[in-house]
C-alpha atoms as a PDB file:
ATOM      1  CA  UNK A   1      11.145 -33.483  21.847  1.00  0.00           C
ATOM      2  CA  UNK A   2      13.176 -35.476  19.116  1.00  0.00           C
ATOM      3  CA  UNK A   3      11.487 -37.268  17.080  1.00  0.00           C
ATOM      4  CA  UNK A   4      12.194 -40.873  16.116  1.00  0.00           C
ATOM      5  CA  UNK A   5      12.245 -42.371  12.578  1.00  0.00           C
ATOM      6  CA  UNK A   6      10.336 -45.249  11.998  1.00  0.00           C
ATOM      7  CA  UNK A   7       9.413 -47.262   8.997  1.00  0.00           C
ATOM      8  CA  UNK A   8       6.062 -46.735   7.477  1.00  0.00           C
ATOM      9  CA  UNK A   9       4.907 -48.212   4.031  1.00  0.00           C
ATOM     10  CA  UNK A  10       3.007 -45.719   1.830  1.00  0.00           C
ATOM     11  CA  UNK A  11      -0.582 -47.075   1.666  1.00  0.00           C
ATOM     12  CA  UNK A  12      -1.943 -46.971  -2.234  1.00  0.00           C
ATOM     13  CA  UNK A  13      -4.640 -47.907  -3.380  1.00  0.00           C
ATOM     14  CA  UNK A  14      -4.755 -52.005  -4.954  1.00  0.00           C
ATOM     15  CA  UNK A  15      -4.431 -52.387  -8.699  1.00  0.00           C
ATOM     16  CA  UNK A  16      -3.540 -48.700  -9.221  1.00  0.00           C
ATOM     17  CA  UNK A  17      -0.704 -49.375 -11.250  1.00  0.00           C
ATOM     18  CA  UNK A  18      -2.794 -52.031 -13.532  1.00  0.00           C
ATOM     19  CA  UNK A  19      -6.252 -49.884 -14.086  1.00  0.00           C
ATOM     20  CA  UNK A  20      -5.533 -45.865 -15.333  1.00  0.00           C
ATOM     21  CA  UNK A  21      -8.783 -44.517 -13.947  1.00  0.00           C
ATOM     22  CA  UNK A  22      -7.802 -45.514 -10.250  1.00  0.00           C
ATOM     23  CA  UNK A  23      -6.052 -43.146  -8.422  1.00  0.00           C
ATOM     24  CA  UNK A  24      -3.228 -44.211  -5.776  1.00  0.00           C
ATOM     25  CA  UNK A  25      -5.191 -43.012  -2.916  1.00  0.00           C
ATOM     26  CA  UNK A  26      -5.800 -45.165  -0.337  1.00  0.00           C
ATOM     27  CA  UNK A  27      -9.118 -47.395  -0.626  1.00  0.00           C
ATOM     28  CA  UNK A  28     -10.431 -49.883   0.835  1.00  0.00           C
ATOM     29  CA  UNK A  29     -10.692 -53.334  -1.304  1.00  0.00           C
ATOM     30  CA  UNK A  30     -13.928 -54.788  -1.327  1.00  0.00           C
ATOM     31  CA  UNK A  31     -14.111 -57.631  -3.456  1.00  0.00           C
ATOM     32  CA  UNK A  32     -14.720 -60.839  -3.114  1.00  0.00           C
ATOM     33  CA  UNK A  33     -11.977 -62.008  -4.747  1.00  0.00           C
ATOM     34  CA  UNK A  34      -9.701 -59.235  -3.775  1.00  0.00           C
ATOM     35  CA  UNK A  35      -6.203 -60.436  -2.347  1.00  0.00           C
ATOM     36  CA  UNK A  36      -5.334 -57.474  -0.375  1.00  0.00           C
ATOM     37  CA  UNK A  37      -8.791 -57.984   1.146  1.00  0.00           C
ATOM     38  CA  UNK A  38      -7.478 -61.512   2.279  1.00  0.00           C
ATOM     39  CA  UNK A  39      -4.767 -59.903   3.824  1.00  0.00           C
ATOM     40  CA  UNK A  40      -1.940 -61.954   1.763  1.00  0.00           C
ATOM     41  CA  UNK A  41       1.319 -59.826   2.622  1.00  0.00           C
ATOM     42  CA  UNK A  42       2.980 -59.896  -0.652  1.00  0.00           C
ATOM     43  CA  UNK A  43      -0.156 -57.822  -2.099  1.00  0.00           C
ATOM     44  CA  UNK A  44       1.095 -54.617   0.060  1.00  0.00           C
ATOM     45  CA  UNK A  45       0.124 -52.865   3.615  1.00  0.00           C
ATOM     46  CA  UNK A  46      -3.233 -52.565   4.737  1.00  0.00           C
ATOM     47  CA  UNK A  47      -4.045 -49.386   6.725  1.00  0.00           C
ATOM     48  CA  UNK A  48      -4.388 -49.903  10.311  1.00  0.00           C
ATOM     49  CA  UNK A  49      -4.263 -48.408  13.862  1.00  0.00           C
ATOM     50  CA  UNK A  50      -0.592 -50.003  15.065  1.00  0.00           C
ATOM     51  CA  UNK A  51       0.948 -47.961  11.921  1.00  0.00           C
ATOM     52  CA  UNK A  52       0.002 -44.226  14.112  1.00  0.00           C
ATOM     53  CA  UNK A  53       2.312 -42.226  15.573  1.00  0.00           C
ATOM     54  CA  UNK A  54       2.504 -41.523  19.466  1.00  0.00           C
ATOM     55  CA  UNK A  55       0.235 -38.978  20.647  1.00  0.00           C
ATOM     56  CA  UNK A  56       3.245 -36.616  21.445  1.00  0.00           C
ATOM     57  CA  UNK A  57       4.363 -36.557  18.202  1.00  0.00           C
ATOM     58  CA  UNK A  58       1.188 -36.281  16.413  1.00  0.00           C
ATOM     59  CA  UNK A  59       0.925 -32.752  14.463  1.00  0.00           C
ATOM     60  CA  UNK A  60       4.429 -31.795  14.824  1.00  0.00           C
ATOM     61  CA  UNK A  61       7.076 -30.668  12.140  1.00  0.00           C
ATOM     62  CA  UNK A  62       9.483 -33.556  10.982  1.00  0.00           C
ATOM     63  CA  UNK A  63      11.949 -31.769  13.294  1.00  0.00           C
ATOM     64  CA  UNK A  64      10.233 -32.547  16.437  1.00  0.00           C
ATOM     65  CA  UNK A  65       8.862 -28.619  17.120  1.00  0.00           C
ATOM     66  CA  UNK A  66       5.705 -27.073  16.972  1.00  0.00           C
ATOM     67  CA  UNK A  67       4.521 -25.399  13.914  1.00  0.00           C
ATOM     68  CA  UNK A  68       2.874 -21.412  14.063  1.00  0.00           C
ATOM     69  CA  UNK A  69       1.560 -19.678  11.393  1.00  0.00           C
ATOM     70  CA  UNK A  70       2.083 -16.457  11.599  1.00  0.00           C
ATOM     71  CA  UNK A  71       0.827 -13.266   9.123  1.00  0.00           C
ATOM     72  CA  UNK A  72       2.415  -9.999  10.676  1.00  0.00           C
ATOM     73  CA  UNK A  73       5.280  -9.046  12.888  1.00  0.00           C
ATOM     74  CA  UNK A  74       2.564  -8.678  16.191  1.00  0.00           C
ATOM     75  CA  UNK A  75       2.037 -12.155  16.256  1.00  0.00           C
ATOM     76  CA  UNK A  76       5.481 -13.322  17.066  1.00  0.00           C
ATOM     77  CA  UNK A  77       5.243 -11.215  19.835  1.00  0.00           C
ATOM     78  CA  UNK A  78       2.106 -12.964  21.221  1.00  0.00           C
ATOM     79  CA  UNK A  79       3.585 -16.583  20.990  1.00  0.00           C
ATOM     80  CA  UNK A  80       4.516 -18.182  24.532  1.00  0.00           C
ATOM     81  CA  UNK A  81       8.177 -19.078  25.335  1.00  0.00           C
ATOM     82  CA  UNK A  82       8.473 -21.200  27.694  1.00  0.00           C
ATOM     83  CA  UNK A  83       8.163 -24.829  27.830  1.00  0.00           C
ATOM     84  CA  UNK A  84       7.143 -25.488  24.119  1.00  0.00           C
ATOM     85  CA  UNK A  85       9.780 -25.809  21.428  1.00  0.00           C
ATOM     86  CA  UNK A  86       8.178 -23.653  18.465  1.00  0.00           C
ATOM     87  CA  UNK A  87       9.155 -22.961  14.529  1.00  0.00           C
ATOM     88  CA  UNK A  88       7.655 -20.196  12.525  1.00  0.00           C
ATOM     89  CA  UNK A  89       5.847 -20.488   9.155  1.00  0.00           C
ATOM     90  CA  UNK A  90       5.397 -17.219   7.200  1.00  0.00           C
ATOM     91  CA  UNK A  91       1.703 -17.250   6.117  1.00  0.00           C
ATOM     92  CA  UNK A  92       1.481 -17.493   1.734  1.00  0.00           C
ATOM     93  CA  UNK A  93      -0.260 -14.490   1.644  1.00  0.00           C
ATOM     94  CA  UNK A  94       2.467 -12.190   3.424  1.00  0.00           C
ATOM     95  CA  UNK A  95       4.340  -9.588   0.851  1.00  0.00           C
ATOM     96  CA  UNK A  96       8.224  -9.460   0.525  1.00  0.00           C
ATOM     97  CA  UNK A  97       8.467  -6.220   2.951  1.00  0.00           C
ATOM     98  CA  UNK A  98       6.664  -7.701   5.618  1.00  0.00           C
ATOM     99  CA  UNK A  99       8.223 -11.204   5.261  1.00  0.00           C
ATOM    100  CA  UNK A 100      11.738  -9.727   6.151  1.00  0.00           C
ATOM    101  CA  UNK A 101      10.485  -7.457   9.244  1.00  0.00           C
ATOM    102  CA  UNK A 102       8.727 -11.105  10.360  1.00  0.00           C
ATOM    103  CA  UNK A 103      12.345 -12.825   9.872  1.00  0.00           C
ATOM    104  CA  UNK A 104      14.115 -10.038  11.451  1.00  0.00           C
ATOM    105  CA  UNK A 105      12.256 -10.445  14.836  1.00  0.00           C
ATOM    106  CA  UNK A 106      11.886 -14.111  14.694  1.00  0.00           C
ATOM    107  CA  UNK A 107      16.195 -13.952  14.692  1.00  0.00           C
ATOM    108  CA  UNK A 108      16.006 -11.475  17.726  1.00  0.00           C
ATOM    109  CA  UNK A 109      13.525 -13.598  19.310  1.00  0.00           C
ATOM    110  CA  UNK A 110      15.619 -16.377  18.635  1.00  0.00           C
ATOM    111  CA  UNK A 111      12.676 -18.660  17.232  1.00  0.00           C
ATOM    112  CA  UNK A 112      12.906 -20.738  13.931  1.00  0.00           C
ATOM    113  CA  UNK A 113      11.364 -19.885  10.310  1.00  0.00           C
ATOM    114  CA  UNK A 114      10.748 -22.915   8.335  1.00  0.00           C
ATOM    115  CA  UNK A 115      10.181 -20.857   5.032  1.00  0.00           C
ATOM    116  CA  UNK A 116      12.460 -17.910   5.101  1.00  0.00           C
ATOM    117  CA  UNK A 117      12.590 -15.739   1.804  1.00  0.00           C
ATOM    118  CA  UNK A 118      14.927 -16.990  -0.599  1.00  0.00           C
ATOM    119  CA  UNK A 119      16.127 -13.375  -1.685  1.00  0.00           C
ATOM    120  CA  UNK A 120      19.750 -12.250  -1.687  1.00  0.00           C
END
């Protein structure tokens, strides 16, 4: 499934840049005087349903394929093949030894790894 780009504003919270102690985390503004509460547009986005994506492209990778975590070689092996278009992503945990027997078989397999070993 290819995934389409679209345009969404990065929701922060109001008045972080003006106050320190606020983080840029989205909030919700509450005051009473608060003009991102009054929805003026020039004050920035306010967080709403209409900005999600579609529900067949909810929880994949940016590339438009699922994601599988995998820890050992015996995993790969497990994963299904047809009909789902899948990437690999070698667990953090995983040593250098085992991370280049998972990469060997995920080439044979012919399957994806999103965080290959950077070794030469």
């Amino acid at each position: 499934m290819e995934m389409k780009s679209r345009k969404k504003p990065k929701f922060v919270r109001y008045g972080w840049r003006s106050k320190k102690k606020l983080s840029k985390s989205w909030r919700k503004p509450r005051g009473l005087d608060n003009k991102l509460r009054e929805h003026i547009a020039a004050k920035g986005p306010w967080v709403k349903v209409g900005y999600r994506r579609k529900r067949e492209e909810r929880g994949l990778h940016p590339s438009g394929v699922h994601e599988v975590l995998v820890h050992n070689p015996d995993e790969l092996r497990n994963l299904p093949r047809e009909g789902v278009a899948l990437a690999v992503r070698i667990a953090s945990g995983v040593g250098g030894r085992k991370r280049e027997q998972i990469e060997a078989e995920a080439a044979d397999i012919g399957l994806r790894v999103l965080n290959p070993g950077h070794r030469a």
